[in-house]
Protein backbone atom coordinates (compact mmCIF):
# COMPACT_ATOMS: atom_id res chain seq x y z
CA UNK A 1 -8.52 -18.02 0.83
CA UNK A 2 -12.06 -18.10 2.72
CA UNK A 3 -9.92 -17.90 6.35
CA UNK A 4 -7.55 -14.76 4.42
CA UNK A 5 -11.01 -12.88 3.04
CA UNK A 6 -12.85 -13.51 6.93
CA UNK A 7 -9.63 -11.94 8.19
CA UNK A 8 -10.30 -9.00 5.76
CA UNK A 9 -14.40 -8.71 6.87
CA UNK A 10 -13.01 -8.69 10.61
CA UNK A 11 -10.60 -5.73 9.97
CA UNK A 12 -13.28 -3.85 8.02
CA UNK A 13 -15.34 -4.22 10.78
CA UNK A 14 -13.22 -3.31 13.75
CA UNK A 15 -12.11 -0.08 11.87
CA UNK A 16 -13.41 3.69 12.21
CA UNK A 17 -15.53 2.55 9.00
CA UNK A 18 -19.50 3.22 9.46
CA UNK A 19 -21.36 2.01 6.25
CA UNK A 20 -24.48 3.66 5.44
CA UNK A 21 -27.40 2.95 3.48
CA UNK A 22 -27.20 2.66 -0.88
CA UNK A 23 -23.53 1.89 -0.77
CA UNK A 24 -21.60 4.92 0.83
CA UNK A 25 -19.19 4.81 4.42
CA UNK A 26 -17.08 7.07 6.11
CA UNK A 27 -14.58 7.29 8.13
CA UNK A 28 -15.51 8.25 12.04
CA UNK A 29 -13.81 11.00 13.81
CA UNK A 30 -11.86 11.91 10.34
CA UNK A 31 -14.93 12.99 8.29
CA UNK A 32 -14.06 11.66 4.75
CA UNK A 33 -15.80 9.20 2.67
CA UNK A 34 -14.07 5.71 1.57
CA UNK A 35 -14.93 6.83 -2.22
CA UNK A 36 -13.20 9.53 -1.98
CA UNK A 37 -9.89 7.74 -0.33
CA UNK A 38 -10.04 4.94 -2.48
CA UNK A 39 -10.62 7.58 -5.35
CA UNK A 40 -7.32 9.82 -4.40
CA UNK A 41 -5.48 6.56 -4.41
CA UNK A 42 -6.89 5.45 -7.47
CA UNK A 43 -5.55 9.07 -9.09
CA UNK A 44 -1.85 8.97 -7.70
CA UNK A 45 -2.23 10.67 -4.74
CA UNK A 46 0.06 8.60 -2.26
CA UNK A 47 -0.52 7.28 0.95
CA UNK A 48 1.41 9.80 2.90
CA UNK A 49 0.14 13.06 0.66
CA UNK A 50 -3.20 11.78 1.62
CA UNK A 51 -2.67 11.48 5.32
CA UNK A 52 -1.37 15.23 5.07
CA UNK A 53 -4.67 16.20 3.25
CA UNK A 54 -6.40 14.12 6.00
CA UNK A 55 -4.09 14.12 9.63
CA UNK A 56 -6.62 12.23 11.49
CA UNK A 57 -5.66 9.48 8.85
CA UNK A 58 -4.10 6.35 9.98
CA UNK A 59 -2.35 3.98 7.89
CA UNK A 60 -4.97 1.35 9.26
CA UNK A 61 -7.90 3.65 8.07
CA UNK A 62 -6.27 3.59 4.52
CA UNK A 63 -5.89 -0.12 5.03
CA UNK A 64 -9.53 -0.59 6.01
CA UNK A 65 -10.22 1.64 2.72
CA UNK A 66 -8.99 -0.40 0.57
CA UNK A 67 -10.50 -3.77 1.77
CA UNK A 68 -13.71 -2.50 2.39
CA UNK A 69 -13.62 -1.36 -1.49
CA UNK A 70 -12.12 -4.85 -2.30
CA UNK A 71 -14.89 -6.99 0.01
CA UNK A 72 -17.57 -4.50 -1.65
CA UNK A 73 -16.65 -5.22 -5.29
CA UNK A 74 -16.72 -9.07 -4.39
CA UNK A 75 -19.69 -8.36 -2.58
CA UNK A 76 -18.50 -9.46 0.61
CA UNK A 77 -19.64 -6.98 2.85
């Protein structure tokens, strides 16, 4: 599990994710927070209605989402 969850920190970190200060990131170059991803998620919207709200999307940057909320809530990262 520790090798699975350093896997997850790695990917976090090589994504367009820039953390800032009292527990808020963003995504770089597509302007939307993680909250709010992880929040549209969290109320149905799916994966590909989001990326058509947000085209800059990836499927990686909705990936990276959802571990950084995961490795935050463990506080992992």
């Amino acid at each position: 599990m520790k090798t699975l969850i350093a896997s997850w920190e790695q990917e976090v970190k090589q994504s367009r994710i820039v953390a800032l200060p009292e527990d808020d990131a963003y995504l770089q170059e597509v302007g939307v927070k993680v909250w709010d991803v992880l929040r549209h998620l969290a109320n149905g919207l799916g994966e590909q209605s989001l990326r058509q709200t947000y085209p800059s999307l990836t499927q990686g940057d909705v990936r990276a989402c959802e571990l950084f909320g995961y490795l935050r809530a463990v506080r992992r990262l």
